[in-house]
C-alpha atoms as a PDB file:
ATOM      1  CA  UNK A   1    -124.414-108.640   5.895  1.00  0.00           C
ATOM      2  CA  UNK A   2    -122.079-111.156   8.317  1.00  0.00           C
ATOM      3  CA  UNK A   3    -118.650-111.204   6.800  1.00  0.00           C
ATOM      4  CA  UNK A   4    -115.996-113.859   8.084  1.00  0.00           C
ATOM      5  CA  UNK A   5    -112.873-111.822   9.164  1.00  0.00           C
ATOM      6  CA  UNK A   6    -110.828-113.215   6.224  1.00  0.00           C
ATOM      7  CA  UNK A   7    -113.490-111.675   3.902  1.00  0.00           C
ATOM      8  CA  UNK A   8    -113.354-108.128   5.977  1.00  0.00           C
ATOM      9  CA  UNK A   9    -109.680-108.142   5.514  1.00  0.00           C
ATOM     10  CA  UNK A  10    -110.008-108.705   1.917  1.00  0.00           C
ATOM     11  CA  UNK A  11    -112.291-105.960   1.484  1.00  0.00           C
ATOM     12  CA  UNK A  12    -110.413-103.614   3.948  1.00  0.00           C
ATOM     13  CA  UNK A  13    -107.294-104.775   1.371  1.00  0.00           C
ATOM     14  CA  UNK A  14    -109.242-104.011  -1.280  1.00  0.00           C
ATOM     15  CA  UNK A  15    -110.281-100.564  -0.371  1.00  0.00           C
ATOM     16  CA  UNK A  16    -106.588 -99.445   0.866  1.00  0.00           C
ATOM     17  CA  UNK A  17    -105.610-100.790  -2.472  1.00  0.00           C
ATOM     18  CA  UNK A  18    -108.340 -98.782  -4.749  1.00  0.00           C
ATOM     19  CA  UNK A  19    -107.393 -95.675  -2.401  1.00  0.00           C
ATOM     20  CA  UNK A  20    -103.830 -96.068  -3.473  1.00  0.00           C
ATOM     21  CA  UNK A  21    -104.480 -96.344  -7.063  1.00  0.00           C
ATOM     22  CA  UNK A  22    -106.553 -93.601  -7.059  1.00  0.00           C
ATOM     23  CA  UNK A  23    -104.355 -91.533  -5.467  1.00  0.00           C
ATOM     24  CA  UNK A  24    -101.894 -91.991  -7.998  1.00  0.00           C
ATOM     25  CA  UNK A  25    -104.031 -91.303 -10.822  1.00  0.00           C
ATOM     26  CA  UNK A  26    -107.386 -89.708  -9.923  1.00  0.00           C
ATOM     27  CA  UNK A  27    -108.724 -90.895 -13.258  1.00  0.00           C
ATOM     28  CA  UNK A  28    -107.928 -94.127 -12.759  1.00  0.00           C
ATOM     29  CA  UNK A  29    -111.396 -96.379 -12.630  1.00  0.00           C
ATOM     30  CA  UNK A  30    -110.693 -99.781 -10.638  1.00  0.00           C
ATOM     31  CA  UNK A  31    -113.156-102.555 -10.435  1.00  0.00           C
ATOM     32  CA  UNK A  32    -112.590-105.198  -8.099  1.00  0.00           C
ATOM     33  CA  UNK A  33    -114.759-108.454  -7.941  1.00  0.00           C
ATOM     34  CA  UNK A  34    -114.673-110.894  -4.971  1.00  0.00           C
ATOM     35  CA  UNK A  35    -114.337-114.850  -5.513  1.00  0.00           C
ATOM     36  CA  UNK A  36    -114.348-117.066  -2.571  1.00  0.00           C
ATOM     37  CA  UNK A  37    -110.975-116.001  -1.458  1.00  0.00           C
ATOM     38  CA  UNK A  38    -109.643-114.657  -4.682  1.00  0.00           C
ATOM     39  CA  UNK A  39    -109.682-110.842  -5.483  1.00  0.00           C
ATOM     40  CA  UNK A  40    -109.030-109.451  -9.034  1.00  0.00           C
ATOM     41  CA  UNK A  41    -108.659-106.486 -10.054  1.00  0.00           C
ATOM     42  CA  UNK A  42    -109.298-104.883 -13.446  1.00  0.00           C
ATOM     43  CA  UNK A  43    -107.646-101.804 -14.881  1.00  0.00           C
ATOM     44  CA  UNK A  44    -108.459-100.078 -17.786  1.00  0.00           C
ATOM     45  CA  UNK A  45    -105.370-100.357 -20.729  1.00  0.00           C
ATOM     46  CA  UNK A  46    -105.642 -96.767 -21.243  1.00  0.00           C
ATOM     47  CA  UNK A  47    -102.928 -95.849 -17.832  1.00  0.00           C
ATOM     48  CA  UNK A  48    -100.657 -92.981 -19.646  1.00  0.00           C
ATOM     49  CA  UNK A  49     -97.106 -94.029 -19.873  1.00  0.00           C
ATOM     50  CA  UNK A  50     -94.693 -92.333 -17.858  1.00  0.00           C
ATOM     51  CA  UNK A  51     -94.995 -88.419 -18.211  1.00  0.00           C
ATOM     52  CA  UNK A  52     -92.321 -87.702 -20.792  1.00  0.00           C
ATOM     53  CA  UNK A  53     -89.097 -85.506 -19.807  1.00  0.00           C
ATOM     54  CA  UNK A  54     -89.315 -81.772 -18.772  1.00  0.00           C
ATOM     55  CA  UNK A  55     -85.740 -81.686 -18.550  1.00  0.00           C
ATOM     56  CA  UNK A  56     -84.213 -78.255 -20.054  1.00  0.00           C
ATOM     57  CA  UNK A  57     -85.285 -74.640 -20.453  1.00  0.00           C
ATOM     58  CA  UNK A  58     -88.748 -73.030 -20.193  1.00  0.00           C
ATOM     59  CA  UNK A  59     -89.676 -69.581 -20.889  1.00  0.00           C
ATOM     60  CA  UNK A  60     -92.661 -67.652 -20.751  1.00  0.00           C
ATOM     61  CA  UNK A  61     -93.933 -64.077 -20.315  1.00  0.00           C
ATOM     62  CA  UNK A  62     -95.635 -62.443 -17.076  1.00  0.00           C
ATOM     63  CA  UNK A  63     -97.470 -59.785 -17.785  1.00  0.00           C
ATOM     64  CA  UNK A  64     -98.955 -58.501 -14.500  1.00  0.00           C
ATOM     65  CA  UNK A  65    -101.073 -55.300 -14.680  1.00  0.00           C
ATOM     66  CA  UNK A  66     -99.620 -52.318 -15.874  1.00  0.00           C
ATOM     67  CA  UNK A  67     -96.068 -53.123 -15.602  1.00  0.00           C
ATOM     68  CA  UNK A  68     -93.888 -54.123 -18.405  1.00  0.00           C
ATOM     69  CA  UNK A  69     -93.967 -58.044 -19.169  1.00  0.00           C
ATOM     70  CA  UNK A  70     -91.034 -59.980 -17.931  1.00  0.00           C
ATOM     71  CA  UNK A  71     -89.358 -63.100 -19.376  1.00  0.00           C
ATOM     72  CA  UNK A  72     -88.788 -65.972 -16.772  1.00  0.00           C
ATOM     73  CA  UNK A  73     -86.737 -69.184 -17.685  1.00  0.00           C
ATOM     74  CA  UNK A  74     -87.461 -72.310 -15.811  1.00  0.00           C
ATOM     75  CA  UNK A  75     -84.292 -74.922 -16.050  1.00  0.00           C
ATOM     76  CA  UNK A  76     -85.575 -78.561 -14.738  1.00  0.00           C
ATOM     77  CA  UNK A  77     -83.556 -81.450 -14.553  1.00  0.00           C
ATOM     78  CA  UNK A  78     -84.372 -84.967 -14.447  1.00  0.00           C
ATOM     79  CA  UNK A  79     -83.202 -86.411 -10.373  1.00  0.00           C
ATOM     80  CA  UNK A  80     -81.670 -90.198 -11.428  1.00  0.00           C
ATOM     81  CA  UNK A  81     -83.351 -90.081 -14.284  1.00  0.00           C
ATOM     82  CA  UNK A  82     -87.137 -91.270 -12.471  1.00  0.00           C
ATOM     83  CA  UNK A  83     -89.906 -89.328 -14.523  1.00  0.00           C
ATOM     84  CA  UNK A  84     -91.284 -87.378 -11.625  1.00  0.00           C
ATOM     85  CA  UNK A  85     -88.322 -86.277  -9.503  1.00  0.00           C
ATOM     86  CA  UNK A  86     -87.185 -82.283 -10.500  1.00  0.00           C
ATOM     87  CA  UNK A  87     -84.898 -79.967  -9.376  1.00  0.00           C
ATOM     88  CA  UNK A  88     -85.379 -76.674 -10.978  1.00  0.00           C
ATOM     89  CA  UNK A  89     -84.001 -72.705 -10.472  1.00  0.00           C
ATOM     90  CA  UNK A  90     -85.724 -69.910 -11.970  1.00  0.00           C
ATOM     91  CA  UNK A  91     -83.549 -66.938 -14.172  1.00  0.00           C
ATOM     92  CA  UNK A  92     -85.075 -63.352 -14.806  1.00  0.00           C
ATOM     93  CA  UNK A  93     -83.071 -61.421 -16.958  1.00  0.00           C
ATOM     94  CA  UNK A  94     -84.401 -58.191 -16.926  1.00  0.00           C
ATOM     95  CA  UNK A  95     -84.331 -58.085 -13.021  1.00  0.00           C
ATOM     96  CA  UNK A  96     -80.364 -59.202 -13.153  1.00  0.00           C
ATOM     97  CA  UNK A  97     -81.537 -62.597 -11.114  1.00  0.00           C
ATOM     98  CA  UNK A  98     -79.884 -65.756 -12.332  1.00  0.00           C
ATOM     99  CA  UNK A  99     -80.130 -69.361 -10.770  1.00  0.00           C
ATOM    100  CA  UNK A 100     -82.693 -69.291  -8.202  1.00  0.00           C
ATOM    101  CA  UNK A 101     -82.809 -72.367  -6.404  1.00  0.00           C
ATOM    102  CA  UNK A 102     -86.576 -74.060  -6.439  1.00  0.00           C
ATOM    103  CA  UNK A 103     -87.197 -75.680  -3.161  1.00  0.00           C
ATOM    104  CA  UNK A 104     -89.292 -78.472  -4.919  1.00  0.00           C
ATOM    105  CA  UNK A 105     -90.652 -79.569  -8.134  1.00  0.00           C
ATOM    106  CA  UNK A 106     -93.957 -82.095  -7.633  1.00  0.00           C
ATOM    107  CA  UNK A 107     -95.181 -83.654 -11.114  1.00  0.00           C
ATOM    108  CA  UNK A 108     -98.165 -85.406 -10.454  1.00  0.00           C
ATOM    109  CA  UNK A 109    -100.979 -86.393 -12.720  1.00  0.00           C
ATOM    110  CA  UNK A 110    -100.110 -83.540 -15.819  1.00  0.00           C
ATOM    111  CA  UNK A 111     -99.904 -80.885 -13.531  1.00  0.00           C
ATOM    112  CA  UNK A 112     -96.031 -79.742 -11.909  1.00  0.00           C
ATOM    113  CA  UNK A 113     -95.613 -77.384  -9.169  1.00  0.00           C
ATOM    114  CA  UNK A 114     -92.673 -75.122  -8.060  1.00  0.00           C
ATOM    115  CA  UNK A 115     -91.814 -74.078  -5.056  1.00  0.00           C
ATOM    116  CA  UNK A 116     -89.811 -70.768  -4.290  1.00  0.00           C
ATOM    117  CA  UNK A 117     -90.012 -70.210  -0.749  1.00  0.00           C
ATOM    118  CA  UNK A 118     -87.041 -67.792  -0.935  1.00  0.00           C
ATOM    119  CA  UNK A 119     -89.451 -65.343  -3.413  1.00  0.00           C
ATOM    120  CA  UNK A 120     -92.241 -66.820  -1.489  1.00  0.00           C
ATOM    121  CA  UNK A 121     -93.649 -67.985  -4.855  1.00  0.00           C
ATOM    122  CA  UNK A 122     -94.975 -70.588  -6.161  1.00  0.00           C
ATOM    123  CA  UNK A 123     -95.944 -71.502 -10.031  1.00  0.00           C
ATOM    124  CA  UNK A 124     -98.888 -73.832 -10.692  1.00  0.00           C
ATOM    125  CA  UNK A 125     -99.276 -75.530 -13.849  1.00  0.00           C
ATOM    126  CA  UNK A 126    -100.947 -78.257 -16.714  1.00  0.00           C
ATOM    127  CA  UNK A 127     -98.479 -79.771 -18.594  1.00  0.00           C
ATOM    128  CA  UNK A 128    -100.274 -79.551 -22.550  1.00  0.00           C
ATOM    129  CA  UNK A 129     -99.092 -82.961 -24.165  1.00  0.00           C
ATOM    130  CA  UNK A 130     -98.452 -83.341 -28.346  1.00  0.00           C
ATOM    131  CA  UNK A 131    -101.391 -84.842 -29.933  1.00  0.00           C
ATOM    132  CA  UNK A 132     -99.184 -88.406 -29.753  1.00  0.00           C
ATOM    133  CA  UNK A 133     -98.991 -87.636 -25.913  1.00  0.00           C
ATOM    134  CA  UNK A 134     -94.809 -88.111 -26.327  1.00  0.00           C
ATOM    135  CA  UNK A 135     -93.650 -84.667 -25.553  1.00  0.00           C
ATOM    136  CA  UNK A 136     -94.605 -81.898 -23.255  1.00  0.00           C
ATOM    137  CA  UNK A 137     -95.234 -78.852 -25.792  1.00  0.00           C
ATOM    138  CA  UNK A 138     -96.358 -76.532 -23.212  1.00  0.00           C
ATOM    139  CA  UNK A 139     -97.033 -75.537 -19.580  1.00  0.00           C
ATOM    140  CA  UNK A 140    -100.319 -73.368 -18.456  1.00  0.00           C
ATOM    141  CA  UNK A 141    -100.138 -72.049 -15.018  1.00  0.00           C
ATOM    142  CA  UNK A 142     -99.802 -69.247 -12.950  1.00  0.00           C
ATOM    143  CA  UNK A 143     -97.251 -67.292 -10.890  1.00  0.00           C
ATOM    144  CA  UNK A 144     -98.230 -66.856  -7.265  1.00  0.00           C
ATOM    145  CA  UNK A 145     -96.563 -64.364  -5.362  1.00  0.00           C
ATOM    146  CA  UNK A 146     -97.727 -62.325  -2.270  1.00  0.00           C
ATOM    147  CA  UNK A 147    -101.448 -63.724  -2.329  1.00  0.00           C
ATOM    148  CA  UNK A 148    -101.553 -62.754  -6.183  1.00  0.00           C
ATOM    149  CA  UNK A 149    -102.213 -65.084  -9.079  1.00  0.00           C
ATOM    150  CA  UNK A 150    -100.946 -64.269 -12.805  1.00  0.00           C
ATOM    151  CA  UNK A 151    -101.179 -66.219 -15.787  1.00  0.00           C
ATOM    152  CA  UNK A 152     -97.943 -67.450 -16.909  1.00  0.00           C
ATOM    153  CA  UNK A 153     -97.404 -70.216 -20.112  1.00  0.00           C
ATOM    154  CA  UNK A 154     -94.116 -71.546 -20.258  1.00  0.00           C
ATOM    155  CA  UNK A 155     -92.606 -73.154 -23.675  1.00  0.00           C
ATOM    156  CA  UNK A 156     -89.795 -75.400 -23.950  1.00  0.00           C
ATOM    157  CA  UNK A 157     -86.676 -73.781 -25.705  1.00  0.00           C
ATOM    158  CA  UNK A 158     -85.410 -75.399 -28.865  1.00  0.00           C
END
């Protein structure tokens, strides 16, 4: 198939575009069609609004083998208010540990990561939306710490 160059560009465009989109939401179907020298694009209605605010206290319980289970509080908070910009420190009580800096917080497509470099931790999680999809009621993850994995569900607190 012989393509002008104005057409090649259009489809390179095209492709860098659908790459894009995708990347931001990997559930995101894009169709593109191809008119002369028009290109249009059609995206499904269904794009979830902005992931609602994680901002405040989470809790949850490791339990890890044997040992006895420990409480850890997550505090995020909202950078300049944009939906997907955290900063976050972690607080054990039973260990005596209080405000421990996170080095980043990544929300990304109902799923946030935390990054503890200082523990050299990590927590993975899904962020489990209301049934209206306008709250956060939950986070399922796990705790990774020195190559081990743990479950570890955090809920917000009231």
């Amino acid at each position: 198939l012989f393509l002008c160059p104005a057409a090649r560009y259009s489809l390179r465009m095209i492709k860098s575009l659908r790459t894009y989109l995708v990347s931001l939401r990997s559930a995101l179907p894009v169709t593109c069609f191809v008119a002369g020298s028009a290109v249009l694009l059609l995206l499904p209605w269904t794009i979830q609004a902005a992931t609602p605010s994680l901002n405040g206290q989470w809790r949850g319980m490791l339990v890890a083998a044997s040992y006895e289970p420990v409480e850890f509080i997550f505090n995020l908070q909202q950078i300049d208010d944009n939906p997907v910009r955290y900063q976050a420190t972690l607080d054990i009580p039973a260990q005596f540990r209080a405000n421990l800096p996170a080095a980043s917080v990544s929300v990304n497509n109902g799923n946030i990561m935390i990054r503890l470099p200082d523990m050299q931790a990590e927590y993975y999680g899904s962020l489990i939306f209301s049934d209206d999809g306008s709250q956060v009621v939950a986070i399922d993850g796990d705790w990774s710490q020195s190559g081990e994995y743990v479950p570890l569900r955090l809920q917000p607190t009231l």
